[in-house]
N, C-alpha and C. Protein backbone atom coordinates (compact mmCIF):
# COMPACT_ATOMS: atom_id res chain seq x y z
N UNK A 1 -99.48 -16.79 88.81
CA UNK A 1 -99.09 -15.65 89.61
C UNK A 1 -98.84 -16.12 91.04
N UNK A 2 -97.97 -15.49 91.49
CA UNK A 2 -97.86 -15.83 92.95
C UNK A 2 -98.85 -15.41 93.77
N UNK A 3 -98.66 -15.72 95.36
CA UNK A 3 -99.36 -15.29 95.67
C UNK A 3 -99.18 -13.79 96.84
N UNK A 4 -99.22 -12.92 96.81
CA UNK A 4 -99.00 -11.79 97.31
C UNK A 4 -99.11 -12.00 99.06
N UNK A 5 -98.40 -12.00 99.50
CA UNK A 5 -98.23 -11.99 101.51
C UNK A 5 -97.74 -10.25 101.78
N UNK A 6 -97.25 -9.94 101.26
CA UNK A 6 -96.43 -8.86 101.88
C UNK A 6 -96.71 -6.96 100.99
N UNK A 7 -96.89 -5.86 101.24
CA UNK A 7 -97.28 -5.17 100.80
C UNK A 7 -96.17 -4.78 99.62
N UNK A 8 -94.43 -4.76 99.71
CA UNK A 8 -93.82 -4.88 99.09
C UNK A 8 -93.63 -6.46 98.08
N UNK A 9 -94.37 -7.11 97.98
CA UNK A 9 -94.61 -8.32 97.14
C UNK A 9 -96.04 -7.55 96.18
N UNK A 10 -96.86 -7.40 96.56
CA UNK A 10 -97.81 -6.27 95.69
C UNK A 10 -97.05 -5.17 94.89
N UNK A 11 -96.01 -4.38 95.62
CA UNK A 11 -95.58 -3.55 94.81
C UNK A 11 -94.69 -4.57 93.69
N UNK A 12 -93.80 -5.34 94.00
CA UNK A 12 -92.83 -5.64 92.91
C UNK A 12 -93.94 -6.42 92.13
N UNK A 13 -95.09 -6.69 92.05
CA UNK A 13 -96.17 -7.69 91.33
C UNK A 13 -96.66 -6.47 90.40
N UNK A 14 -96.75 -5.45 91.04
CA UNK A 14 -97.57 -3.85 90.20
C UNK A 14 -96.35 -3.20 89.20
N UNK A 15 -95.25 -3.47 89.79
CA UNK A 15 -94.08 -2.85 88.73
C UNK A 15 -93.94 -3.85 87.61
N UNK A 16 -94.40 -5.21 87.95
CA UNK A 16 -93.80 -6.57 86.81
C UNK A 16 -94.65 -6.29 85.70
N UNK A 17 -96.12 -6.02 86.38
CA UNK A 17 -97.30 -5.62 85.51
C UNK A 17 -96.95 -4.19 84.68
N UNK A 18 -96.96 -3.14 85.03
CA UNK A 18 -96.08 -2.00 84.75
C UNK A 18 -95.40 -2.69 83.37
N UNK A 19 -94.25 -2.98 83.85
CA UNK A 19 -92.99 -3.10 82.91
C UNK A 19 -93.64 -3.92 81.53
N UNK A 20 -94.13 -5.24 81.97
CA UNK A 20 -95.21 -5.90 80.58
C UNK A 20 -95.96 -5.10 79.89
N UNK A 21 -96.80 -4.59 80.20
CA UNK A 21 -97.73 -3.81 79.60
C UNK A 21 -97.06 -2.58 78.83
N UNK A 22 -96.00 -1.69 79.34
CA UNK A 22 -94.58 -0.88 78.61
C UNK A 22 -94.21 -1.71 77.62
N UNK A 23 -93.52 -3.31 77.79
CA UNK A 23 -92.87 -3.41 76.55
C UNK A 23 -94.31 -4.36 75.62
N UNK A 24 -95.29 -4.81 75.92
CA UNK A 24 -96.34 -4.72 74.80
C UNK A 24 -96.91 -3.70 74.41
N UNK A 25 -96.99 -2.19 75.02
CA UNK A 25 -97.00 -1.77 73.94
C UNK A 25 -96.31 -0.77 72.76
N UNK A 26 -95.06 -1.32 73.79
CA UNK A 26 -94.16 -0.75 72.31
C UNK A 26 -93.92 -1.70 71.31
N UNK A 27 -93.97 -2.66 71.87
CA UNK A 27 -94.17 -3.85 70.34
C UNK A 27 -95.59 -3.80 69.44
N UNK A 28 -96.77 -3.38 69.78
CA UNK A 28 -97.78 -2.74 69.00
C UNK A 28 -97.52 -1.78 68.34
N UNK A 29 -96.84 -0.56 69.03
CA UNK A 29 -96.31 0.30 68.20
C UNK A 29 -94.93 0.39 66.98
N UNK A 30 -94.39 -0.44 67.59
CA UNK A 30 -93.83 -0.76 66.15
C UNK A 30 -94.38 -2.05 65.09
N UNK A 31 -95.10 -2.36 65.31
CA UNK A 31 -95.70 -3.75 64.83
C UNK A 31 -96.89 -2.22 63.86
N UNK A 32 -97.08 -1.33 64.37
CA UNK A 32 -97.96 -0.65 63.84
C UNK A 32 -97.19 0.43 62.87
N UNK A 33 -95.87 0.78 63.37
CA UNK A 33 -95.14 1.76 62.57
C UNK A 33 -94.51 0.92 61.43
N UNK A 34 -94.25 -0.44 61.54
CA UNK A 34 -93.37 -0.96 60.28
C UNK A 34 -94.54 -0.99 59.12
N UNK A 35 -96.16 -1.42 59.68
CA UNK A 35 -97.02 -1.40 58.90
C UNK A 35 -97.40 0.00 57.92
N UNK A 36 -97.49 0.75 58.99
CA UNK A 36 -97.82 2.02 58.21
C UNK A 36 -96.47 2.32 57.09
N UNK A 37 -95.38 2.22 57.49
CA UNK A 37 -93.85 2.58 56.43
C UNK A 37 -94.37 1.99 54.91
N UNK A 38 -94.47 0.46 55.56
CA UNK A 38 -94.84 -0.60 54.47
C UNK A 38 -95.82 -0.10 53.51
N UNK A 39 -97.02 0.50 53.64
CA UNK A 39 -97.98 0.88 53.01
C UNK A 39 -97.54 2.07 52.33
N UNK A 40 -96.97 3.12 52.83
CA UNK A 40 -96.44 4.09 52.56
C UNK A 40 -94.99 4.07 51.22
N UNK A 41 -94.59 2.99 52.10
CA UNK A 41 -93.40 2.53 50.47
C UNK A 41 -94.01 2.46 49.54
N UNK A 42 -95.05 1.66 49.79
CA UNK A 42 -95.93 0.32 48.73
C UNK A 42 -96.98 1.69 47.59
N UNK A 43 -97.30 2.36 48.03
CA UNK A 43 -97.78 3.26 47.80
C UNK A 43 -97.11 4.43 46.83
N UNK A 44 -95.94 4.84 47.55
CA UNK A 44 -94.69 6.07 46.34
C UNK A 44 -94.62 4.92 45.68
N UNK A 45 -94.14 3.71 45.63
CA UNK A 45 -93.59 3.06 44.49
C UNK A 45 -94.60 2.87 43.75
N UNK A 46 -96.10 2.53 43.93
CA UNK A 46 -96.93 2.38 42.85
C UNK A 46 -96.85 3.41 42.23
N UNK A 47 -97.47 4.31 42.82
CA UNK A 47 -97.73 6.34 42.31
C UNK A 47 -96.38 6.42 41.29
N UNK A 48 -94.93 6.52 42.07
CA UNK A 48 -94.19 6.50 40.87
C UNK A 48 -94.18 5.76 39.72
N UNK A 49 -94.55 4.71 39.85
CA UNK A 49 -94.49 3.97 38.75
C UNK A 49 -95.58 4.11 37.66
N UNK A 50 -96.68 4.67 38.70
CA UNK A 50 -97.84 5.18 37.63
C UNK A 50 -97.46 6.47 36.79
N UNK A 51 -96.87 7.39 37.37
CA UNK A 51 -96.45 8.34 36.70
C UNK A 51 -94.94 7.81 35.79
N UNK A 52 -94.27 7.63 36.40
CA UNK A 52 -93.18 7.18 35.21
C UNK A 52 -93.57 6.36 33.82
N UNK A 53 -94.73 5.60 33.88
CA UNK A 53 -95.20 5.07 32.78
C UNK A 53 -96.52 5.66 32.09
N UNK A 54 -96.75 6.55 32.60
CA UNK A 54 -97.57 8.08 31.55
C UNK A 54 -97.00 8.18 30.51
N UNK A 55 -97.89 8.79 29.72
CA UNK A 55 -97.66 8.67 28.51
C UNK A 55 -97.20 10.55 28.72
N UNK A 56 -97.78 10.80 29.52
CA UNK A 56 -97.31 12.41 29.70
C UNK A 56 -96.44 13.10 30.14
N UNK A 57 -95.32 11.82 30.80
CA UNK A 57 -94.73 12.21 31.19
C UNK A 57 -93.60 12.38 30.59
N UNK A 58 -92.33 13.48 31.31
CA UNK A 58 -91.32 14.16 30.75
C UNK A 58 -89.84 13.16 31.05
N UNK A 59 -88.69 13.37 30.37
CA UNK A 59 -88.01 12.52 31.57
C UNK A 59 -87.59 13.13 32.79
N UNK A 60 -87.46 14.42 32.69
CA UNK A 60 -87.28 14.95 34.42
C UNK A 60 -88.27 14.86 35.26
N UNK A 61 -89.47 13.60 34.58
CA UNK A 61 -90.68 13.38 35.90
C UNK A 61 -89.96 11.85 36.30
N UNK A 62 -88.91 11.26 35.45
CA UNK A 62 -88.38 9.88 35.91
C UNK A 62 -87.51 10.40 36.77
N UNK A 63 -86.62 11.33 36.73
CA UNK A 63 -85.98 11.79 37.70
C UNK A 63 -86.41 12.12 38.51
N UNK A 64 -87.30 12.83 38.89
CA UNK A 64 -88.23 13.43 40.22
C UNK A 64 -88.93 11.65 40.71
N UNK A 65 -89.21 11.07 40.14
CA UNK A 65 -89.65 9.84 40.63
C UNK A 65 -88.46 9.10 40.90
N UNK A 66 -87.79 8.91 40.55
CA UNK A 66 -86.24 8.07 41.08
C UNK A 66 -85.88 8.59 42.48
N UNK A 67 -85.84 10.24 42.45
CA UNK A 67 -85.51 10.40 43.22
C UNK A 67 -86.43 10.38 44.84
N UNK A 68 -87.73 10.35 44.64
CA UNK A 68 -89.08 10.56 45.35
C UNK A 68 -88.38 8.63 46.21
N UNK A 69 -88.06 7.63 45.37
CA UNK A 69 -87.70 6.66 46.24
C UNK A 69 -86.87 6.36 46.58
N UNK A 70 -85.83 7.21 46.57
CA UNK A 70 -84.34 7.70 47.12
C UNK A 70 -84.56 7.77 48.39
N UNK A 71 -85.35 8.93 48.13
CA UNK A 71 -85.77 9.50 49.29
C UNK A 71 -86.33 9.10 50.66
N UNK A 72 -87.36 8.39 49.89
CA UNK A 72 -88.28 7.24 50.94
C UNK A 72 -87.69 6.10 51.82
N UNK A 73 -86.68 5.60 50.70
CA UNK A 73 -85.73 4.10 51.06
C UNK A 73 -85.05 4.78 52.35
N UNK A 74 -84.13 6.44 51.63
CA UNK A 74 -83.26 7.12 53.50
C UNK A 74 -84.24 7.31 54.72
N UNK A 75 -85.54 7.85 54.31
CA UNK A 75 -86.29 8.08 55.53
C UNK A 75 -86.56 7.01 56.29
N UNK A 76 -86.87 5.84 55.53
CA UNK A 76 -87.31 4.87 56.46
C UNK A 76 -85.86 3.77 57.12
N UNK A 77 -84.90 4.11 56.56
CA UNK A 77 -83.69 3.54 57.00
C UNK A 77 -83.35 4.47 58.33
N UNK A 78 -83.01 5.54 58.38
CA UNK A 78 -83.13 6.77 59.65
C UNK A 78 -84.42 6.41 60.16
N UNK A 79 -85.58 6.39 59.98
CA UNK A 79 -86.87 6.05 60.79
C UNK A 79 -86.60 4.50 61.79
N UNK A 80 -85.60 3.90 60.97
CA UNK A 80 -85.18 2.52 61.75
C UNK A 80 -84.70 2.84 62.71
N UNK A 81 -83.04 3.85 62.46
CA UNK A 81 -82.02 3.85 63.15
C UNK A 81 -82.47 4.40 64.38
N UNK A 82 -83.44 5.26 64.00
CA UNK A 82 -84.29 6.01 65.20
C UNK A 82 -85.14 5.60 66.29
N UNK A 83 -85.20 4.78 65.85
CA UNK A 83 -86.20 3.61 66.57
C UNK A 83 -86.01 2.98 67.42
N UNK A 84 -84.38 2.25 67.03
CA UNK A 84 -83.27 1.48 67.73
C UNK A 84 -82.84 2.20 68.82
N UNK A 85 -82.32 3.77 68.69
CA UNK A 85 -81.63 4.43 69.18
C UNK A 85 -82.63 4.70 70.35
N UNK A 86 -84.12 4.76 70.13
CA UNK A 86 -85.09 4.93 70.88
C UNK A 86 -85.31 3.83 72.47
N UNK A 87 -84.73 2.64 71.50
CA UNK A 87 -85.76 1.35 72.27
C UNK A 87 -84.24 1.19 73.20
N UNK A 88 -83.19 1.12 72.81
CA UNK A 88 -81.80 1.19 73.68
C UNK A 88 -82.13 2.06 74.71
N UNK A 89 -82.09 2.98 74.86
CA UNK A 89 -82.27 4.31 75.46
C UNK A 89 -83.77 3.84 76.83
N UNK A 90 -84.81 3.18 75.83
CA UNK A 90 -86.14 3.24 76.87
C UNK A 90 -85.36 2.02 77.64
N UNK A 91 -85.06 1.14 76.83
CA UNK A 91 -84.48 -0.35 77.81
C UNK A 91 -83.34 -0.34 79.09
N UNK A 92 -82.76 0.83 78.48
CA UNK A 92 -81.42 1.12 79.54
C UNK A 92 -82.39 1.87 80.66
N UNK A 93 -83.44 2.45 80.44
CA UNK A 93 -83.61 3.53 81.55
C UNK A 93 -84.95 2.79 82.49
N UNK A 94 -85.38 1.69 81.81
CA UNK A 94 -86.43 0.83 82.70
C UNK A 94 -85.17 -0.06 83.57
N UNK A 95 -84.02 -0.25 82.81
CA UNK A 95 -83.26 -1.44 83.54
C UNK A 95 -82.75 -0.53 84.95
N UNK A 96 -82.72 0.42 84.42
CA UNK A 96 -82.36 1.36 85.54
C UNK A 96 -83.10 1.85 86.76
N UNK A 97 -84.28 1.90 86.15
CA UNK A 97 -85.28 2.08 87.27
C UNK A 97 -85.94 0.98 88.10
N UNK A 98 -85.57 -0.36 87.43
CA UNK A 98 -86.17 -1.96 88.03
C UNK A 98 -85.01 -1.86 89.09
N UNK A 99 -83.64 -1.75 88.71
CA UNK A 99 -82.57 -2.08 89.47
C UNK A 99 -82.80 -0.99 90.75
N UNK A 100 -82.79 -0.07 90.69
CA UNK A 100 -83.12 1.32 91.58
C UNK A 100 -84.32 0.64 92.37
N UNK A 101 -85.62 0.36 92.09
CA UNK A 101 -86.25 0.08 92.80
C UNK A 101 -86.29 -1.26 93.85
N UNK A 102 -85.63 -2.45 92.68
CA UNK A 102 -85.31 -3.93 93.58
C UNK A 102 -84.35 -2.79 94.54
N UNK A 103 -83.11 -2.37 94.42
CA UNK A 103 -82.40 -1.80 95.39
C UNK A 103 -83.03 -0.95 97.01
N UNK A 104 -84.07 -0.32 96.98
CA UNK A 104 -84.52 0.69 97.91
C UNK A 104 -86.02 -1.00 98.51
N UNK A 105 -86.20 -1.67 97.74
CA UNK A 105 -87.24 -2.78 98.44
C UNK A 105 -86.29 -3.56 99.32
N UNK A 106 -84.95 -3.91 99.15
CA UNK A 106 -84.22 -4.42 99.95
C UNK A 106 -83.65 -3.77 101.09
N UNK A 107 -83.66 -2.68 101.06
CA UNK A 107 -83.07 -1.99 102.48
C UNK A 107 -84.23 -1.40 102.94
């Protein structure tokens, strides 16, 4: 770390800190959301598969199960896109606010 002389050298040292700590922990949080999906796939696909191979079951329970991971595969593909659309959006608006602030420390 450097070493801080100036009260605006503290601030741009408190925003650097800021901004790190923002993007670790959105990498926890998705490091935590791909986990939970994962379990959650891992999970309908067992369950379906437990039920599709019942002995009780009908074939419109293979259909309701086919479709149960239809389903799952779109949510978590949109749960992606959403994500992306999310992290663009947070990245554009920190780049925006670093630039805004280097800007007003210089004048």
């Amino acid at each position: 770390m450097k070493r801080i002389r100036t009260l605006q050298d503290l601030e741009y040292e408190k925003m650097r800190i800021r901004l790190q700590r923002l993007e670790q922990e959105k990498s926890i949080r998705q490091d935590w959301d791909a986990l939970k999906l994962s379990v959650a796939a891992t999970l309908l696909v067992r369950n379906t598969i437990d039920r599709m191979t019942d002995e009780k079951t009908t074939p419109p329970g293979w259909f309701t199960g086919l479709l149960q991971v239809g389903t799952a595969a779109l949510g978590e593909k949109v749960g992606q896109l959403t994500a992306q659309k999310i992290e663009t959006t947070l990245n554009s608006a920190l780049r925006l606010a670093l630039e805004a602030w280097r800007k007003n420390r210089k004048t």
